[in-house]
N, C-alpha and C. Protein backbone atom coordinates (compact mmCIF):
# COMPACT_ATOMS: atom_id res chain seq x y z
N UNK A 1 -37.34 22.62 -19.88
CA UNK A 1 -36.16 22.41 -20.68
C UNK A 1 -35.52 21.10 -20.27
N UNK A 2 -35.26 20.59 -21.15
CA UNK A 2 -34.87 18.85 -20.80
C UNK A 2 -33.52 18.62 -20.92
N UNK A 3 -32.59 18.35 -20.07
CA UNK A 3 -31.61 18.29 -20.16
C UNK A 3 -30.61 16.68 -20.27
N UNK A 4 -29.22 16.74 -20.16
CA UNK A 4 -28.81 15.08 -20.12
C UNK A 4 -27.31 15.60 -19.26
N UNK A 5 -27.59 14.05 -18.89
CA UNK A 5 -25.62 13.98 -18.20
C UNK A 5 -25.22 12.96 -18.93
N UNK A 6 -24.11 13.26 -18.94
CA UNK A 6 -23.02 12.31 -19.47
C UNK A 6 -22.63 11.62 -18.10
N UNK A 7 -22.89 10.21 -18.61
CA UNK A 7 -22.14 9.69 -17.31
C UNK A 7 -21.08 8.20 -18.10
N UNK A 8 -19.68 8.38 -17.29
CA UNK A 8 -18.45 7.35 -17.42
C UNK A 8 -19.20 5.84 -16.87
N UNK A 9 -19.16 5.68 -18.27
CA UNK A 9 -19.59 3.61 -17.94
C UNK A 9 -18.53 3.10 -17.33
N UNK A 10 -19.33 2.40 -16.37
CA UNK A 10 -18.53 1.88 -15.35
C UNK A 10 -17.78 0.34 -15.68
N UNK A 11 -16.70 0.17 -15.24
CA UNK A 11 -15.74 -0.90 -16.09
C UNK A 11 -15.60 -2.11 -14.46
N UNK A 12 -16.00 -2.84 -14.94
CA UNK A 12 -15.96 -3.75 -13.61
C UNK A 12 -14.88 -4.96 -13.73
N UNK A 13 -14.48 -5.32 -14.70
CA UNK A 13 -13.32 -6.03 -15.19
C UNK A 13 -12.10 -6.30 -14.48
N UNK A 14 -10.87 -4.62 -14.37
CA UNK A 14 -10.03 -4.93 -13.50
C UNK A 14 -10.27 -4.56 -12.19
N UNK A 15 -11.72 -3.65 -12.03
CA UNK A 15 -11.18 -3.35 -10.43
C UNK A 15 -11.79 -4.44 -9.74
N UNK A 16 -12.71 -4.74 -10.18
CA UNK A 16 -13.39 -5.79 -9.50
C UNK A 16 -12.52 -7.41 -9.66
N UNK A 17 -11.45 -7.06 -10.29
CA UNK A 17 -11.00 -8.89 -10.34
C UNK A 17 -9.78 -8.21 -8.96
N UNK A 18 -9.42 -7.11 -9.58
CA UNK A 18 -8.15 -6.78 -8.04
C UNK A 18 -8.47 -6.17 -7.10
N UNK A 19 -9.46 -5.55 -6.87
CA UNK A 19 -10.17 -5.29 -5.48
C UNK A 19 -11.33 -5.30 -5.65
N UNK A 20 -12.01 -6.69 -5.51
CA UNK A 20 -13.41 -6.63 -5.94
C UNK A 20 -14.36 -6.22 -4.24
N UNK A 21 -15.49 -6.15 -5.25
CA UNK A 21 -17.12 -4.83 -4.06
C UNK A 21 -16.96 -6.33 -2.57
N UNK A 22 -16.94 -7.24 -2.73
CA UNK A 22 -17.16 -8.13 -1.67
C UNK A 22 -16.16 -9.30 -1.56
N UNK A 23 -15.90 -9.25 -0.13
CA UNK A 23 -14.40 -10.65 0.31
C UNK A 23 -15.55 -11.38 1.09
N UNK A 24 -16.07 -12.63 0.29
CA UNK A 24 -17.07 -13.48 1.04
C UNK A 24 -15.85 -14.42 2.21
N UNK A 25 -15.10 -14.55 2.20
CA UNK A 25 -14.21 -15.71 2.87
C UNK A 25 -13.11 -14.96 3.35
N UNK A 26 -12.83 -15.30 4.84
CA UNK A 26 -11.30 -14.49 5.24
C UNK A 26 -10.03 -14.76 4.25
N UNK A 27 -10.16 -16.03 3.44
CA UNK A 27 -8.85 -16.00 2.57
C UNK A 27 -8.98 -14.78 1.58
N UNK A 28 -9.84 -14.43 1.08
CA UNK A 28 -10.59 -13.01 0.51
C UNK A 28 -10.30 -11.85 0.60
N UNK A 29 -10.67 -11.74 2.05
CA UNK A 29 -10.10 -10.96 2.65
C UNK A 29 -9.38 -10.51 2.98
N UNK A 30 -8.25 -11.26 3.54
CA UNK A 30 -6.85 -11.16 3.83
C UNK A 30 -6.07 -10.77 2.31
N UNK A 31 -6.44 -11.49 1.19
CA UNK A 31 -5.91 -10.90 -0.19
C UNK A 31 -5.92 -9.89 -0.40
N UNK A 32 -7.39 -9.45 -0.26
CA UNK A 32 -7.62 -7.88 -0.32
C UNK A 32 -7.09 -7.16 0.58
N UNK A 33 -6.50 -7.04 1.80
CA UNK A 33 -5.84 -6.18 2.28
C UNK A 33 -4.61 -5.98 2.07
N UNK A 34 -3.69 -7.38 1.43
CA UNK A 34 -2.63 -7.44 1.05
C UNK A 34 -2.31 -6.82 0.13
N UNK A 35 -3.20 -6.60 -1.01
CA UNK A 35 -3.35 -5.74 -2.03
C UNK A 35 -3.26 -4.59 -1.63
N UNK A 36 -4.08 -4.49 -1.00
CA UNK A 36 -4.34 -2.65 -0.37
C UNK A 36 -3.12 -2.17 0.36
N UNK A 37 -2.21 -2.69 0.96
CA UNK A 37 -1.06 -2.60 1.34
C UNK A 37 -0.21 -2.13 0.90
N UNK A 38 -0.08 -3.20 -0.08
CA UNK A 38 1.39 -3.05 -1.18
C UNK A 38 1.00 -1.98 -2.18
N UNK A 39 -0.33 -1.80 -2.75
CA UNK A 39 -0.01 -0.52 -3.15
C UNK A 39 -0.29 0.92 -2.54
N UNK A 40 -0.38 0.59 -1.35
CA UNK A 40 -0.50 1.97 -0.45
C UNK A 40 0.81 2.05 -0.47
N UNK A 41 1.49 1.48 -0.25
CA UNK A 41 2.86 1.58 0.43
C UNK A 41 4.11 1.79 -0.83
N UNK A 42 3.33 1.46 -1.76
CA UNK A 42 3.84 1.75 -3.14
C UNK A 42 3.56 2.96 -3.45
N UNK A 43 2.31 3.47 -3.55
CA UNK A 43 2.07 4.79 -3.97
C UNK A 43 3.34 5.87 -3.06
N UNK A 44 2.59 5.47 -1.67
CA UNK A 44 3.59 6.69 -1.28
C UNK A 44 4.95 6.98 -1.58
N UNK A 45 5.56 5.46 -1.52
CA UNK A 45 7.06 5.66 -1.94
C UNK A 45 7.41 6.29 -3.15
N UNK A 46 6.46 6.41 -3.92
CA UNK A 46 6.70 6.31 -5.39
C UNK A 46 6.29 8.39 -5.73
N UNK A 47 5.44 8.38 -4.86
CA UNK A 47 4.45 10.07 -4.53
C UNK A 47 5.85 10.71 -4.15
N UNK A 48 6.58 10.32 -2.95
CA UNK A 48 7.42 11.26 -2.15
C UNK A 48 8.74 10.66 -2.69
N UNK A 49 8.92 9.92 -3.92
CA UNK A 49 10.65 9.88 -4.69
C UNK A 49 11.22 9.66 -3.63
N UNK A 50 10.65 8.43 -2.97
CA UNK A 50 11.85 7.72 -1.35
C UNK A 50 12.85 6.95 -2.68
N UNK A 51 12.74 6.71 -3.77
CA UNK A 51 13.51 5.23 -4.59
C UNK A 51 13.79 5.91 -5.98
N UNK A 52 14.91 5.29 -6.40
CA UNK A 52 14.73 6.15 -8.24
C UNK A 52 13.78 5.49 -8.72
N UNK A 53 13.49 5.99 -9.90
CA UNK A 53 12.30 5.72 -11.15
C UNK A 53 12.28 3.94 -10.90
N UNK A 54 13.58 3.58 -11.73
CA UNK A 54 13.89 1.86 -11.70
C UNK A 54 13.59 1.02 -10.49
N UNK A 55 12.87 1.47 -9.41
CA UNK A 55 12.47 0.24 -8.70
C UNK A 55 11.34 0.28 -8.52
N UNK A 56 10.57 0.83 -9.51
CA UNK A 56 9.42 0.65 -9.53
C UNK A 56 8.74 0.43 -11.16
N UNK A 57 7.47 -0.97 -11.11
CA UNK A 57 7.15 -1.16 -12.34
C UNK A 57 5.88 -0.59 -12.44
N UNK A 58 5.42 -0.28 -14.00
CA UNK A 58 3.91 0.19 -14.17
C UNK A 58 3.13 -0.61 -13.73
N UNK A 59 1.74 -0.18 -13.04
CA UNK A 59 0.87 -0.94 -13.60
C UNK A 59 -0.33 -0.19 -13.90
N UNK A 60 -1.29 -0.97 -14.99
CA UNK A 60 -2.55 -0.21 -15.15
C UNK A 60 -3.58 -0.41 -14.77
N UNK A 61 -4.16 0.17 -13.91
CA UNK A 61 -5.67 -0.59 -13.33
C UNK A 61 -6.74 0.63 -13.98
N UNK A 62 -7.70 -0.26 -15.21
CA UNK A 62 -8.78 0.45 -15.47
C UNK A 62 -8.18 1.88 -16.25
N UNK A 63 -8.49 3.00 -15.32
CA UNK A 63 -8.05 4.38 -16.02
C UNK A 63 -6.75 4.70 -15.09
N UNK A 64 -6.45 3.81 -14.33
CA UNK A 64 -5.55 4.81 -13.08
C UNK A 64 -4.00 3.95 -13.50
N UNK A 65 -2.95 4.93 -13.41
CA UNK A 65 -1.48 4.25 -13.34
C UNK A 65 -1.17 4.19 -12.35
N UNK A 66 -0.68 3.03 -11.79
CA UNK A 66 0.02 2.75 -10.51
C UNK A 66 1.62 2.70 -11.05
N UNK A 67 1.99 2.97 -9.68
CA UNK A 67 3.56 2.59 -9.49
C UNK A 67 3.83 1.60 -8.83
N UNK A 68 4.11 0.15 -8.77
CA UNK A 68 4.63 -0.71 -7.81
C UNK A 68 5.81 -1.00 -7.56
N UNK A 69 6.57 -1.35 -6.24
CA UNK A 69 7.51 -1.21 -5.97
C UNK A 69 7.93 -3.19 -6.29
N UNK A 70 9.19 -2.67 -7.32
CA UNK A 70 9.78 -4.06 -8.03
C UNK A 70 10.49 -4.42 -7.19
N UNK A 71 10.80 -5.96 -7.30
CA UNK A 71 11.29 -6.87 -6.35
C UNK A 71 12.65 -7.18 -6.83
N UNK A 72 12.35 -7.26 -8.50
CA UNK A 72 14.06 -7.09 -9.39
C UNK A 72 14.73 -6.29 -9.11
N UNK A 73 14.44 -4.96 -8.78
CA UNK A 73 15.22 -3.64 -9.02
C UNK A 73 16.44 -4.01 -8.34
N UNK A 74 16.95 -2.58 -9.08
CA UNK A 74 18.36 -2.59 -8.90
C UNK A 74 18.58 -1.74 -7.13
N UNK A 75 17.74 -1.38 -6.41
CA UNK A 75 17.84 -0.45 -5.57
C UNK A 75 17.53 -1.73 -4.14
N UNK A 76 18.57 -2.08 -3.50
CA UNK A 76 18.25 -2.53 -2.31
C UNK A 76 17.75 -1.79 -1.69
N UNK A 77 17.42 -0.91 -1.39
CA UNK A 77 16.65 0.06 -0.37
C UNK A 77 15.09 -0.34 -0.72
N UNK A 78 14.69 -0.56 -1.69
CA UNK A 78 13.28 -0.90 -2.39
C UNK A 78 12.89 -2.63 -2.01
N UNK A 79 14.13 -3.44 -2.32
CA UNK A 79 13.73 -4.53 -1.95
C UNK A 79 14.03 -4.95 -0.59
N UNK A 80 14.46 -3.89 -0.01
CA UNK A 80 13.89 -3.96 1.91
C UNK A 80 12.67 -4.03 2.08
N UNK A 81 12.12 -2.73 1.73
CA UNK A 81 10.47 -2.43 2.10
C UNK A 81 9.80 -3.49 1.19
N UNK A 82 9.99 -3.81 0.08
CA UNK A 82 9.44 -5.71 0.01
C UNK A 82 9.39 -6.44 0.62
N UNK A 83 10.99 -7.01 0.93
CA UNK A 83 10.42 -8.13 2.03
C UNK A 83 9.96 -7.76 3.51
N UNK A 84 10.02 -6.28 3.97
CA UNK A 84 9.28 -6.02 5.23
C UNK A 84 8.06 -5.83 4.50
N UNK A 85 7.06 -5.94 3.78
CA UNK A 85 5.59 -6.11 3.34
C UNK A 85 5.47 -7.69 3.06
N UNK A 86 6.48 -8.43 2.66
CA UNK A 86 6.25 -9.71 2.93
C UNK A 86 5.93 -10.59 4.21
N UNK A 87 7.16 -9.96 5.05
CA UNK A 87 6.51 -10.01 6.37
C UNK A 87 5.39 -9.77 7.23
N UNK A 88 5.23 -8.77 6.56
CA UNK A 88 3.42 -8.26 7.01
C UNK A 88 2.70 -9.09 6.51
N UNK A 89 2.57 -9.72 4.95
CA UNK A 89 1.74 -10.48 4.60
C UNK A 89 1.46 -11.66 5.72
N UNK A 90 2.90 -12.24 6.03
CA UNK A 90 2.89 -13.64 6.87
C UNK A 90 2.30 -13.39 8.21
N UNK A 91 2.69 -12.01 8.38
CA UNK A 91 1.66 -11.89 10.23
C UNK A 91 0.05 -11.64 10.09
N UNK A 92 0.00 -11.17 8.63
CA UNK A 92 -1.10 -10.85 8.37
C UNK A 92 -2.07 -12.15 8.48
N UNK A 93 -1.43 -13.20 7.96
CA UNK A 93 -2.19 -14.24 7.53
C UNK A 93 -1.97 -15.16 8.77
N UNK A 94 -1.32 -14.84 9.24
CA UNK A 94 -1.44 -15.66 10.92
C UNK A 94 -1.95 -14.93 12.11
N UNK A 95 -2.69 -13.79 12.08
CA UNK A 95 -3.24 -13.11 12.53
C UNK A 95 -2.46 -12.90 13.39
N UNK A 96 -1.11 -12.35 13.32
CA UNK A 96 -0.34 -11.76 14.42
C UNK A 96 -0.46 -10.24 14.13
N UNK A 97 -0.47 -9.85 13.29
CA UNK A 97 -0.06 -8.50 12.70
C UNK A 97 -1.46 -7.38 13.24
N UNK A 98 -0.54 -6.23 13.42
CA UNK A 98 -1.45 -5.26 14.68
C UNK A 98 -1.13 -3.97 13.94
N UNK A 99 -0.13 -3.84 13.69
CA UNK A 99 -0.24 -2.38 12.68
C UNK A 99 1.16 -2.43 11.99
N UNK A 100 1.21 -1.46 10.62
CA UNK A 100 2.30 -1.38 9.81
C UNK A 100 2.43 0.16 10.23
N UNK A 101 3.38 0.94 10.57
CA UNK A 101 3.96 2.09 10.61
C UNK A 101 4.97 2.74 10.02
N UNK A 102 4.90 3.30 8.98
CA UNK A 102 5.83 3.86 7.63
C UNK A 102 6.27 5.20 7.88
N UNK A 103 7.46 5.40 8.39
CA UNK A 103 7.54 6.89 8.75
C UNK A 103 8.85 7.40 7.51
N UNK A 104 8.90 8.75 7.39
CA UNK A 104 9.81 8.84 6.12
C UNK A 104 10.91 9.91 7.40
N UNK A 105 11.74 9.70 6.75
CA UNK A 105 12.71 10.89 7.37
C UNK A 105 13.80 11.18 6.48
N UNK A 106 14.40 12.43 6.84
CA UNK A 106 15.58 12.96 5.64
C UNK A 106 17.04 12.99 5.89
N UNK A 107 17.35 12.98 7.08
CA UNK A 107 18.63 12.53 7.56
C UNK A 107 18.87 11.62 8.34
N UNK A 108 19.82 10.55 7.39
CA UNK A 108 19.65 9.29 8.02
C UNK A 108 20.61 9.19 9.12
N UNK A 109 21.30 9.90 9.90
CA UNK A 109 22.11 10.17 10.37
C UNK A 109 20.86 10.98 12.31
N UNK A 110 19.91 10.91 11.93
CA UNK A 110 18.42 11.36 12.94
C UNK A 110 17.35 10.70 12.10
N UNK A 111 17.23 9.12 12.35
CA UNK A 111 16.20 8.80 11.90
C UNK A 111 14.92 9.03 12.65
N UNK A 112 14.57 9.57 13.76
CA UNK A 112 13.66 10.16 14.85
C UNK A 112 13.19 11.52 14.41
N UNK A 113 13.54 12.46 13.54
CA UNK A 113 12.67 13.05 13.22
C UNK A 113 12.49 12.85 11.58
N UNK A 114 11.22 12.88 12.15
CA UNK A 114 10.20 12.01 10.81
C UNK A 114 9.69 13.28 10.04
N UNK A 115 9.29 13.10 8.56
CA UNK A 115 8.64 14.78 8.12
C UNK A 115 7.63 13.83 7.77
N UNK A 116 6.86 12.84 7.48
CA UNK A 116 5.57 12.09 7.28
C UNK A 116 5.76 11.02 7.94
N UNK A 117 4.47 10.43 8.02
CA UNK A 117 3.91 9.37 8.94
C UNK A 117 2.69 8.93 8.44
N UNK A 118 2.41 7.41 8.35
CA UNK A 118 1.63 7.04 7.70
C UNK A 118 1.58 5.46 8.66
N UNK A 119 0.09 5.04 9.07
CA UNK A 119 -0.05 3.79 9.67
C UNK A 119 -1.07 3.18 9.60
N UNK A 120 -1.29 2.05 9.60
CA UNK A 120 -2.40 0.83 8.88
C UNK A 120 -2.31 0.10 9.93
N UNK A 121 -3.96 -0.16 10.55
CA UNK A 121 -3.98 -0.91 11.85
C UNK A 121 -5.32 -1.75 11.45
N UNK A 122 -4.79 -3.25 12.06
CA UNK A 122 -5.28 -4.07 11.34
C UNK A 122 -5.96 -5.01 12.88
N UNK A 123 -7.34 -5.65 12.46
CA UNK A 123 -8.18 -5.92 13.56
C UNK A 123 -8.86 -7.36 13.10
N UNK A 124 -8.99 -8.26 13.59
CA UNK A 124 -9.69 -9.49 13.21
C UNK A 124 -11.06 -9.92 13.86
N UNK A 125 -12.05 -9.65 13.28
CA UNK A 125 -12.92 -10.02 14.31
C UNK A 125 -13.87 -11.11 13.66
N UNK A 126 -15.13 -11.28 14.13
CA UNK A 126 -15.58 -12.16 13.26
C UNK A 126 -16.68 -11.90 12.82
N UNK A 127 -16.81 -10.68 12.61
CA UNK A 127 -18.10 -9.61 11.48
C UNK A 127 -16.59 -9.03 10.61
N UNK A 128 -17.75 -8.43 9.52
CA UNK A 128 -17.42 -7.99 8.31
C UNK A 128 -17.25 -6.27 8.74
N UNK A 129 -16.06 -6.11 8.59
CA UNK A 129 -15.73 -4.92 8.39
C UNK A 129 -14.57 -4.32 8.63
N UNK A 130 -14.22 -2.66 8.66
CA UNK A 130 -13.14 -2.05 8.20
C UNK A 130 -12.81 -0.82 8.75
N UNK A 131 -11.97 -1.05 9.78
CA UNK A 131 -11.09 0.33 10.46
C UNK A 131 -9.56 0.88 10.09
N UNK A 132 -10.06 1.82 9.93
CA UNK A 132 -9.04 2.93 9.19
C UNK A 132 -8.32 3.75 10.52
N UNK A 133 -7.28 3.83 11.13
CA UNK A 133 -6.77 4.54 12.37
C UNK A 133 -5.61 5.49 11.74
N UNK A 134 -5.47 6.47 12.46
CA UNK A 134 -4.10 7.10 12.21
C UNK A 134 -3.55 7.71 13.46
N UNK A 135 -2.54 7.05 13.67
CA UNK A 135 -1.31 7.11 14.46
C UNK A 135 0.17 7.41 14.54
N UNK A 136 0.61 7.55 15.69
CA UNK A 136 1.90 7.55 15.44
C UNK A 136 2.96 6.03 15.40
N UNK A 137 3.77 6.09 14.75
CA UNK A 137 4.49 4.74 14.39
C UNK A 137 6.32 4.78 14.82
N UNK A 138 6.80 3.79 14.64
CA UNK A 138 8.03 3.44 14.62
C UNK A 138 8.83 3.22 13.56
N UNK A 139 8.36 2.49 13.02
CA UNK A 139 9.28 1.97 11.82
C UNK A 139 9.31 3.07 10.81
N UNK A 140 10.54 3.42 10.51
CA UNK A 140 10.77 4.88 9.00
C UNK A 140 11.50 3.86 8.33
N UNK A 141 11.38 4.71 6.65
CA UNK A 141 11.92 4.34 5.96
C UNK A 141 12.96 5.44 5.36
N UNK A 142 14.02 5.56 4.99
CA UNK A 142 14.93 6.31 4.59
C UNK A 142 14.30 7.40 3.32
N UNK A 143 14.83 7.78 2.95
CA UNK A 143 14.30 9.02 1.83
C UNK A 143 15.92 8.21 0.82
N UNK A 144 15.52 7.78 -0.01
CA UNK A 144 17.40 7.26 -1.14
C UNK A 144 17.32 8.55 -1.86
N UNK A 145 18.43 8.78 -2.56
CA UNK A 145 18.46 9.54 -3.43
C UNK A 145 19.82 9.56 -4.10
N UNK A 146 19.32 9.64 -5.31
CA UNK A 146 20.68 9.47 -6.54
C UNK A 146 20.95 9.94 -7.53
């Protein structure tokens, strides 16, 4: 009995222009993690409602909706964790930068106990490749709410 699969044609267009299969050059590279950053760090904020709706814009990659965290918005609390990912970019790219540590907490009044934790540790060497760590961190970010 002869059967078939259906299989989803694969779209190489946007993922591959915004996180494309290979970073031949550390400038490449370093893009691509910057990417990978900002919307890690976007998703979550955006997953666990740390910000209202408005500080964050669509975006569409391929089949998937992202949330990114806007730089316009009206929510200073949002354009903190911007320019502290800007900062990361700049240590990033001067190879100072050793890890980002995103901790969430609910009373800002005890920012030490944390209810998530999330950390990105970053390594320069001079082969190709990619470590993923999870740790404990310092830096939290507030939970807003309005």
């Amino acid at each position: 009995m002869a059967t078939t699969q259906q299989v989803r044609n694969q779209k190489q267009g946007q993922w591959s222009s915004i996180f494309p299969n290979e970073q031949v050059t550390e400038t490449q590279s370093t893009l691509f993690v910057k990417k990978l950053l900002a919307v890690a760090v976007s998703s979550i904020s955006y997953l666990r409602a740390l910000f209202p709706e408005n500080a964050f814009g669509d975006r569409c990659l391929e089949d998937v909706n992202l949330k990114i965290l806007r730089d316009d918005s009206a929510c200073p609390e949002a354009c903190r964790v911007i320019q502290w990912i800007r900062g990361c970019f700049d240590a990033l790219e001067k190879k100072y930068l050793r890890a980002v540590l995103v901790g969430i907490y609910e009373d800002p009044d005890d920012p030490d106990t944390v209810i998530e934790e999330y950390s990105f540790k970053f390594s320069y060497g001079n082969g190709a490749g990619l470590d993923i760590y999870r740790y404990p961190f310092i830096l939290c970010i507030p939970k807003v709410t309005k």
